[in-house]
Every structure is written in structure tokens, then in C-alpha cells.
C-alpha atoms as a PDB file:
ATOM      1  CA  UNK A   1      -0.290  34.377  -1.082  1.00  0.00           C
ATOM      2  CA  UNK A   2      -2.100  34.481   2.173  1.00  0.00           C
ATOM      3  CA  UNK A   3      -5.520  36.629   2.220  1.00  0.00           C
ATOM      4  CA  UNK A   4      -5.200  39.356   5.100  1.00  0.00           C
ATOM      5  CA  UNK A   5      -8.373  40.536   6.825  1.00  0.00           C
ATOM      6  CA  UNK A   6      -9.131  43.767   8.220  1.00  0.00           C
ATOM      7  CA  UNK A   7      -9.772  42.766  11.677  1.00  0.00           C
ATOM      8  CA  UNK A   8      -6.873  44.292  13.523  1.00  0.00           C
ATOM      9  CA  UNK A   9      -7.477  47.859  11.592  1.00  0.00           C
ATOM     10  CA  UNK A  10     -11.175  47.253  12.229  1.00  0.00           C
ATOM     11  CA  UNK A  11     -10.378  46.581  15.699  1.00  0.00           C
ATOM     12  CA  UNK A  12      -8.447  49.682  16.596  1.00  0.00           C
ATOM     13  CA  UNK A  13     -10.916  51.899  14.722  1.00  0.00           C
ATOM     14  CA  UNK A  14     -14.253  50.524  16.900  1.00  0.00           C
ATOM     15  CA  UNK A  15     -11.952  50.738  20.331  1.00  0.00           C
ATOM     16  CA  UNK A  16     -11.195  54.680  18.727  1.00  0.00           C
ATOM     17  CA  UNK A  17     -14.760  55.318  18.450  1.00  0.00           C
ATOM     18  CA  UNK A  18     -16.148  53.515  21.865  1.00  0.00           C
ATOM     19  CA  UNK A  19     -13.429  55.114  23.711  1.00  0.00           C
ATOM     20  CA  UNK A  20     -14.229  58.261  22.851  1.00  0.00           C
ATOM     21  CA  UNK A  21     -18.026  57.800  23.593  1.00  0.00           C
ATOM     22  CA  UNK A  22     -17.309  56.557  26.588  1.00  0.00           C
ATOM     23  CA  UNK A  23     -19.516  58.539  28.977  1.00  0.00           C
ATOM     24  CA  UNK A  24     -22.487  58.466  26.445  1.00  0.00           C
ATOM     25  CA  UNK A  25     -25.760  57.316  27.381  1.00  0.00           C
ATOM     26  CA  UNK A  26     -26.795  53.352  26.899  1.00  0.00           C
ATOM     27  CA  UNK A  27     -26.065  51.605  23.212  1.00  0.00           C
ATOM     28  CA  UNK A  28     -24.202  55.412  22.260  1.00  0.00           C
ATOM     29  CA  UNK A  29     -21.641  53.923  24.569  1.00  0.00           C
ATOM     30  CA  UNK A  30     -21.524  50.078  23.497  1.00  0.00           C
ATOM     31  CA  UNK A  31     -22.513  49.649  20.484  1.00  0.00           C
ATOM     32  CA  UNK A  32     -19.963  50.710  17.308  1.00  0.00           C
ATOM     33  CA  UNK A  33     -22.758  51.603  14.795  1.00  0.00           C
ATOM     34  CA  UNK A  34     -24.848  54.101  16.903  1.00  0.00           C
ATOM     35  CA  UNK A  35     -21.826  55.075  18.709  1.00  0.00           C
ATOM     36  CA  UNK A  36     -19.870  56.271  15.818  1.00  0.00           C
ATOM     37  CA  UNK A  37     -23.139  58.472  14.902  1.00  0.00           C
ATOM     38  CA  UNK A  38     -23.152  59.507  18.674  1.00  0.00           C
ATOM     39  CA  UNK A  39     -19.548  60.750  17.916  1.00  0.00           C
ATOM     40  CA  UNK A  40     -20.015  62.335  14.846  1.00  0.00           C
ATOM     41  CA  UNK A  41     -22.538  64.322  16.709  1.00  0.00           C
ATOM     42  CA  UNK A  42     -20.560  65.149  19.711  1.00  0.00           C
ATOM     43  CA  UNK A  43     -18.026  66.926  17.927  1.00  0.00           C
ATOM     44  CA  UNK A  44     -20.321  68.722  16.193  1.00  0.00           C
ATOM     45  CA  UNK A  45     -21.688  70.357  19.320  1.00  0.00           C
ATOM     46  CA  UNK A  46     -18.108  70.350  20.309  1.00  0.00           C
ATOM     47  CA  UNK A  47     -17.219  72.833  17.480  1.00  0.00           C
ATOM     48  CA  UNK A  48     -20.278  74.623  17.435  1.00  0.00           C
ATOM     49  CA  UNK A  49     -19.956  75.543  21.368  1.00  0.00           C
ATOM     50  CA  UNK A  50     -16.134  76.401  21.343  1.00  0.00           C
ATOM     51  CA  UNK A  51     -17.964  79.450  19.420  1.00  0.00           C
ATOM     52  CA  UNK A  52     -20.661  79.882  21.484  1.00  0.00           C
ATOM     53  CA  UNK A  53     -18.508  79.835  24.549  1.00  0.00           C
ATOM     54  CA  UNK A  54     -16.395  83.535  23.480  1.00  0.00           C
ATOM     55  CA  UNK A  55     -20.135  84.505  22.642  1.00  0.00           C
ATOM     56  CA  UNK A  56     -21.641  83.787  26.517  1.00  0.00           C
ATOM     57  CA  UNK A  57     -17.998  84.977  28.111  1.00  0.00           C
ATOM     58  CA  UNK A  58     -18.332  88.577  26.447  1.00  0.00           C
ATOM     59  CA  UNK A  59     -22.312  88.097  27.500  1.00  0.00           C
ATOM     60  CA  UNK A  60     -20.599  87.267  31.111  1.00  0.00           C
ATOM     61  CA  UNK A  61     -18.326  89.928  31.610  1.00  0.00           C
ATOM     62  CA  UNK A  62     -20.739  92.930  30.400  1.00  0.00           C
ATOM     63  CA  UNK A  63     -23.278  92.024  32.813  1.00  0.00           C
ATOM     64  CA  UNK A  64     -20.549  91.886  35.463  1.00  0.00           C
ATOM     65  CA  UNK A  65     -19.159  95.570  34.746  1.00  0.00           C
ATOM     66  CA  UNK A  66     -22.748  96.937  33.880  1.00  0.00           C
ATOM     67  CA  UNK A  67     -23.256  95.702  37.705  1.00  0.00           C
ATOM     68  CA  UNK A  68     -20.361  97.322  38.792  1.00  0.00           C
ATOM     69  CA  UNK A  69     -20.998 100.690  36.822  1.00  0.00           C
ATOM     70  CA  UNK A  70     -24.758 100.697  38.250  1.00  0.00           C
ATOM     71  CA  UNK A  71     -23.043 100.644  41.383  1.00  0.00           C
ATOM     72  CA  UNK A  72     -21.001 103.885  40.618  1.00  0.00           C
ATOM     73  CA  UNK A  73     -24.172 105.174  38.942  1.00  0.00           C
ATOM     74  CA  UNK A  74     -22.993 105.147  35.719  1.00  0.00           C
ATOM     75  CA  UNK A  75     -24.415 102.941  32.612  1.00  0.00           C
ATOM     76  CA  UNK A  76     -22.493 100.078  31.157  1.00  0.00           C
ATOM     77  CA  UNK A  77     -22.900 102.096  27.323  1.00  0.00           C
ATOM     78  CA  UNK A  78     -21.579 105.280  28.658  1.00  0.00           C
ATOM     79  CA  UNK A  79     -18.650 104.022  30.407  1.00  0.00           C
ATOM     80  CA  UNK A  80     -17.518 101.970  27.259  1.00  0.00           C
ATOM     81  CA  UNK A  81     -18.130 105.067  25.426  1.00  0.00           C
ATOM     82  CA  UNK A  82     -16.166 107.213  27.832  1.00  0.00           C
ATOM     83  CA  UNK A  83     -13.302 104.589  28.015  1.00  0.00           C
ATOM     84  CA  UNK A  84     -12.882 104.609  23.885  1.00  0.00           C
ATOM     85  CA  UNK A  85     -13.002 108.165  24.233  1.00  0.00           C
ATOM     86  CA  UNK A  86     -10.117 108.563  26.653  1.00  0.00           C
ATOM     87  CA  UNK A  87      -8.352 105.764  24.644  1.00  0.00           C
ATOM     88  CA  UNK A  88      -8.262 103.380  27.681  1.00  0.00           C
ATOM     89  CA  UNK A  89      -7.328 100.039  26.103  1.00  0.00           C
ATOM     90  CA  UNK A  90      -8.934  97.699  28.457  1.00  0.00           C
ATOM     91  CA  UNK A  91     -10.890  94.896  27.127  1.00  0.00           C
ATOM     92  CA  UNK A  92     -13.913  93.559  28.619  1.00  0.00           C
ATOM     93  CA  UNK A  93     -12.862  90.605  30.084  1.00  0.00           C
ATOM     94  CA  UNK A  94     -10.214  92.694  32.388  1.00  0.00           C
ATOM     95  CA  UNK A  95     -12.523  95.169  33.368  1.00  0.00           C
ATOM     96  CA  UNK A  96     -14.870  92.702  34.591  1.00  0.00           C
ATOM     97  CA  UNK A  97     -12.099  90.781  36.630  1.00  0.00           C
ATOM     98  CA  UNK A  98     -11.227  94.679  37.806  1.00  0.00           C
ATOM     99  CA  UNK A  99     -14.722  95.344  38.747  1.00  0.00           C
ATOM    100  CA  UNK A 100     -14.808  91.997  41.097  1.00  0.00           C
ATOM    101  CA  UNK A 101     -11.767  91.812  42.091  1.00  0.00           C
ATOM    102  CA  UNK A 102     -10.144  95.321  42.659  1.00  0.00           C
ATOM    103  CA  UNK A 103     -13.767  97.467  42.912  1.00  0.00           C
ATOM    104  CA  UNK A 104     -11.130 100.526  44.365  1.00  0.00           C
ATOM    105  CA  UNK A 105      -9.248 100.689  40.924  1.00  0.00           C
ATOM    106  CA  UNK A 106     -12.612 100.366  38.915  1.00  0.00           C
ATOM    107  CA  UNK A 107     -13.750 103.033  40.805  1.00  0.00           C
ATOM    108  CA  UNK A 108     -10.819 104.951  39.589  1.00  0.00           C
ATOM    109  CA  UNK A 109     -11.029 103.756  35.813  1.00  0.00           C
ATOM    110  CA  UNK A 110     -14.897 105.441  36.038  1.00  0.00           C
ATOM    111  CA  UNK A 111     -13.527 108.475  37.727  1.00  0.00           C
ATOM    112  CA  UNK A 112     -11.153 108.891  35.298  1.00  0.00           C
ATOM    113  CA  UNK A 113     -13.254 108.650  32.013  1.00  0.00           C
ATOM    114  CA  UNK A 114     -15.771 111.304  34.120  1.00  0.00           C
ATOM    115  CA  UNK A 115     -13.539 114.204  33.394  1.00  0.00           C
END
């Protein structure tokens, strides 16, 4: 019975690893050992910021639409308040693209929860 090797499954799994380091600074890049560590860490930030990023987005769009409120002279708190009171169902991310993009219609949405 003939002995098999591993090389053509070891092969494909260092060409896996490399190309997906590709990019990576010095040996991370070239060599398999540290570059399979350098992997193994990448996706670890790579998991950890897809969580981050929702986190920094609402962080985005409140200071946009607490700029836009200031504007109106009204505080980012008490037009969230006022919206929830007059069950507007807006999330932050539209009001902030309303506030830059359509500053007329924001104008309105504050006007409205003024009443």
C-alpha cells in the first residue's frame, strides 16, 4: 500500500492562511507560522469591531442631530424626548440623514414635537 503524505492538504491550508494575510506587515505576510497567528488575530479585531462599528454609528448620528437641534435651539435630549412623546417612529440614523440632508423637513419634525 503506498504511504500518502499530507503535502497537498498542507499546501492548500498555508496558501488559505497567506492569502488571507496578504496585506499584513513583513514575516505576518510570508511566513505560515506567524502568519496564521497574525490571522487568528485579525479576525478577532474583525469581530470585535463589527460591534464597535453600530456602537460609533449611533455615537455618529446623535452628534449630527444634536448639531442640527442646537441649530433650531432645541437640545438633542429634549427633542428625543418630545419625539417618543408624540410617538414619532424615527430612528436615529434617519433623523440624522434628515437633519443633513433635508434641514426644511427637520425643521418641521422639531416644530411638530413643540406643540
Amino acid at each position: 500500500m503506498p504511504r500518502v503524505t499530507k503535502a497537498k492538504t498542507a499546501k492548500a491550508k498555508h496558501k488559505k492562511v497567506l492569502a488571507s494575510t496578504k496585506g499584513h506587515y513583513g514575516a505576518r505576510s510570508r511566513l505560515y507560522k506567524t502568519a496564521k497567528q497574525s490571522n487568528i488575530k485579525s479576525m478577532q479585531y474583525a469581530f470585535r469591531d463589527r460591534k464597535n462599528k453600530k456602537r460609533s454609528f449611533r455615537s455618529l448620528w446623535i452628534s449630527r442631530i444634536n448639531a442640527a437641534a442646537g441649530n433650531l435651539g432645541i437640545s438633542y435630549s429634549k427633542l428625543i424626548h418630545g419625539l417618543n412623546k408624540s410617538n414619532v417612529l424615527l430612528n436615529r440614523k434617519v433623523l440624522s440623514d434628515i437633519a443633513i440632508n433635508d434641514p426644511s423637513t427637520f425643521e418641521k419634525i422639531v416644530k411638530s414635537i413643540s406643540k
